[in-house]
Every structure is written in structure tokens, then in C-alpha cells.
C-alpha atoms as a PDB file:
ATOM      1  CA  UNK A   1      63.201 119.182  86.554  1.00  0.00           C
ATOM      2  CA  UNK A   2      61.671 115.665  86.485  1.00  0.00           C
ATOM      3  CA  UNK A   3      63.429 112.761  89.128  1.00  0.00           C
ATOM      4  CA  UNK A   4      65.929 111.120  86.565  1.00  0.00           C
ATOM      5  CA  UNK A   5      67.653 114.893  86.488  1.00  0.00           C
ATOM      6  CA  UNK A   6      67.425 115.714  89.873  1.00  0.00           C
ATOM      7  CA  UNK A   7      68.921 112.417  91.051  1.00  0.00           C
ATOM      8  CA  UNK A   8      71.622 112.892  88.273  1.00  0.00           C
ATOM      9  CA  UNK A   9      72.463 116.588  89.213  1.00  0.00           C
ATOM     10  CA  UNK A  10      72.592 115.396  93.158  1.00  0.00           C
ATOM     11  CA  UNK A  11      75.937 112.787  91.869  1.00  0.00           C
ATOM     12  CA  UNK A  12      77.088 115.580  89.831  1.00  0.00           C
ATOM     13  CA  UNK A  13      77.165 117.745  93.100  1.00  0.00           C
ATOM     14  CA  UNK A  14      78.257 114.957  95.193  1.00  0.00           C
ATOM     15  CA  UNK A  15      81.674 114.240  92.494  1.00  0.00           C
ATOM     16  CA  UNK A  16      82.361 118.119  92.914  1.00  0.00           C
ATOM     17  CA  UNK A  17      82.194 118.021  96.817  1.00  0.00           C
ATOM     18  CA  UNK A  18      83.967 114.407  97.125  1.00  0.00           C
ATOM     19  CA  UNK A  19      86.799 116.883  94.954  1.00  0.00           C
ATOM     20  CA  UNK A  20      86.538 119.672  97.453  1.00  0.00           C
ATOM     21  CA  UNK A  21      86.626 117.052 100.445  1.00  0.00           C
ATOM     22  CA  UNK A  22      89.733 115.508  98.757  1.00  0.00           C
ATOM     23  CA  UNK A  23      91.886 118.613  98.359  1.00  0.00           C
ATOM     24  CA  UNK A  24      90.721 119.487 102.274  1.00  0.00           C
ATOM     25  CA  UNK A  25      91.470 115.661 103.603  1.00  0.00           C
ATOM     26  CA  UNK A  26      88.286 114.963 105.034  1.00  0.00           C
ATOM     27  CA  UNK A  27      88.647 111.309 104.167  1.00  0.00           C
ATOM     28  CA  UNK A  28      85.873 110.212 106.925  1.00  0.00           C
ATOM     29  CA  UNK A  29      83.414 112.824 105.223  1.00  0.00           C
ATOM     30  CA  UNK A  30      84.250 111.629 101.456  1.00  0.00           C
ATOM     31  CA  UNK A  31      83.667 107.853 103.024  1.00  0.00           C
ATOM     32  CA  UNK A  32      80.121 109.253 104.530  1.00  0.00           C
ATOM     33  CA  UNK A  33      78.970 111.058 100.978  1.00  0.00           C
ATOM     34  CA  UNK A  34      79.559 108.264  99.268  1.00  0.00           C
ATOM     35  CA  UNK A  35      77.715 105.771 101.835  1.00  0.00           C
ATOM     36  CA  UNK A  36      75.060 108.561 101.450  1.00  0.00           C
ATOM     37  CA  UNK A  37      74.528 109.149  97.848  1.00  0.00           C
ATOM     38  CA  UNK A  38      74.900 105.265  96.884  1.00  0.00           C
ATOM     39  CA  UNK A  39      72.261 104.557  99.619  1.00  0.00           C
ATOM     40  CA  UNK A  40      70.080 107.165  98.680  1.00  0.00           C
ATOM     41  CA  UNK A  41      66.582 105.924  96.957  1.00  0.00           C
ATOM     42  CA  UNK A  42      66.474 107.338  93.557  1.00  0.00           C
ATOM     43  CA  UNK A  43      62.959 107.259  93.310  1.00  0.00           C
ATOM     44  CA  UNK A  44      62.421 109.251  96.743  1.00  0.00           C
ATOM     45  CA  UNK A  45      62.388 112.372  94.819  1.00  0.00           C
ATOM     46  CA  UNK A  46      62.598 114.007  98.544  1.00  0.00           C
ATOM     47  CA  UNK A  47      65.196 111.760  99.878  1.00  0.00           C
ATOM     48  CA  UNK A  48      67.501 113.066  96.511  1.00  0.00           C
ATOM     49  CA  UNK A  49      66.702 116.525  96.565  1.00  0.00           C
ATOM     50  CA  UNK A  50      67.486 116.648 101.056  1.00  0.00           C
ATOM     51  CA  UNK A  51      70.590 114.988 100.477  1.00  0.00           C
ATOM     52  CA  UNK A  52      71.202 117.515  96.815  1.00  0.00           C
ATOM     53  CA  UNK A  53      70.494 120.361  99.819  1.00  0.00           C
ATOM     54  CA  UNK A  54      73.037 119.218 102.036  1.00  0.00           C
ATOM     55  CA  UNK A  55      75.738 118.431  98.946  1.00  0.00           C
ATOM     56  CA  UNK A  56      75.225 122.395  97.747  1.00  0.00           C
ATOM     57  CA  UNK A  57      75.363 123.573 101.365  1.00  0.00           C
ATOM     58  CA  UNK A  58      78.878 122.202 101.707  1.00  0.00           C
ATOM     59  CA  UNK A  59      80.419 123.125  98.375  1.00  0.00           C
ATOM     60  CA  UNK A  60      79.445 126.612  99.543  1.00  0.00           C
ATOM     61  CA  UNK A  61      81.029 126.403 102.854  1.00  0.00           C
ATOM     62  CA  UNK A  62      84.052 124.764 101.596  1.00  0.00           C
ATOM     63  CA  UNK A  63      84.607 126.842  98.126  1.00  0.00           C
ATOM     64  CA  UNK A  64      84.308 130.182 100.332  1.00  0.00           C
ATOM     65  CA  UNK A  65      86.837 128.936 102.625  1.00  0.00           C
ATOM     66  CA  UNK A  66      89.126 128.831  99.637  1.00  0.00           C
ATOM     67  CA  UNK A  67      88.494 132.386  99.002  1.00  0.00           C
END
């Protein structure tokens, strides 16, 4: 996957968490992803794919909490 679709896959994560976040009220955690993902560097391919880590690590903690 080459850095344009890594970086866009990371805000595609980050729109489904921010969702997840929402429906939970975590409004001081939906405030910190979004600080986070507009201040990541786009072209830091390692910067997007640590913070693309962390977004996948919490949709899995919070969608198997739904369950």
C-alpha cells in the first residue's frame, strides 16, 4: 500500500472510531483523535501507520464491548 492510501485508510479508521466514541460519549477522546489525526504528518509514513495502529486497536476494544 503506497503513503497516499495508508494515510487515507488511517482517516477512514479514525471517522469509524470518532462514530464508536460518539455513541459511547467519550467527547474528550473524539476531541484528542481529531487533534491527533489532523496533526499527524502525512508524509511520516511511520507517524500514519502508529497512529492507524492505535485507531484499529480501539475500534476493536470498543466494537467487542458492544458484543
Amino acid at each position: 500500500m503506497n503513503d497516499v492510501v495508508a494515510y487515507e485508510a488511517m482517516r477512514e479508521s479514525a471517522t469509524t472510531l470518532s462514530a464508536l466514541l460518539l455513541r459511547s460519549s467519550a467527547d474528550i477522546e473524539v476531541r484528542e483523535l481529531r487533534d491527533a489525526v489532523v496533526g499527524v504528518d502525512g508524509y511520516d509514513r511511520a507517524a500514519v501507520s502508529a497512529l492507524a495502529a492505535h485507531i484499529r486497536g480501539r475500534i476493536a476494544e470498543l466494537t467487542e464491548s458492544q458484543t
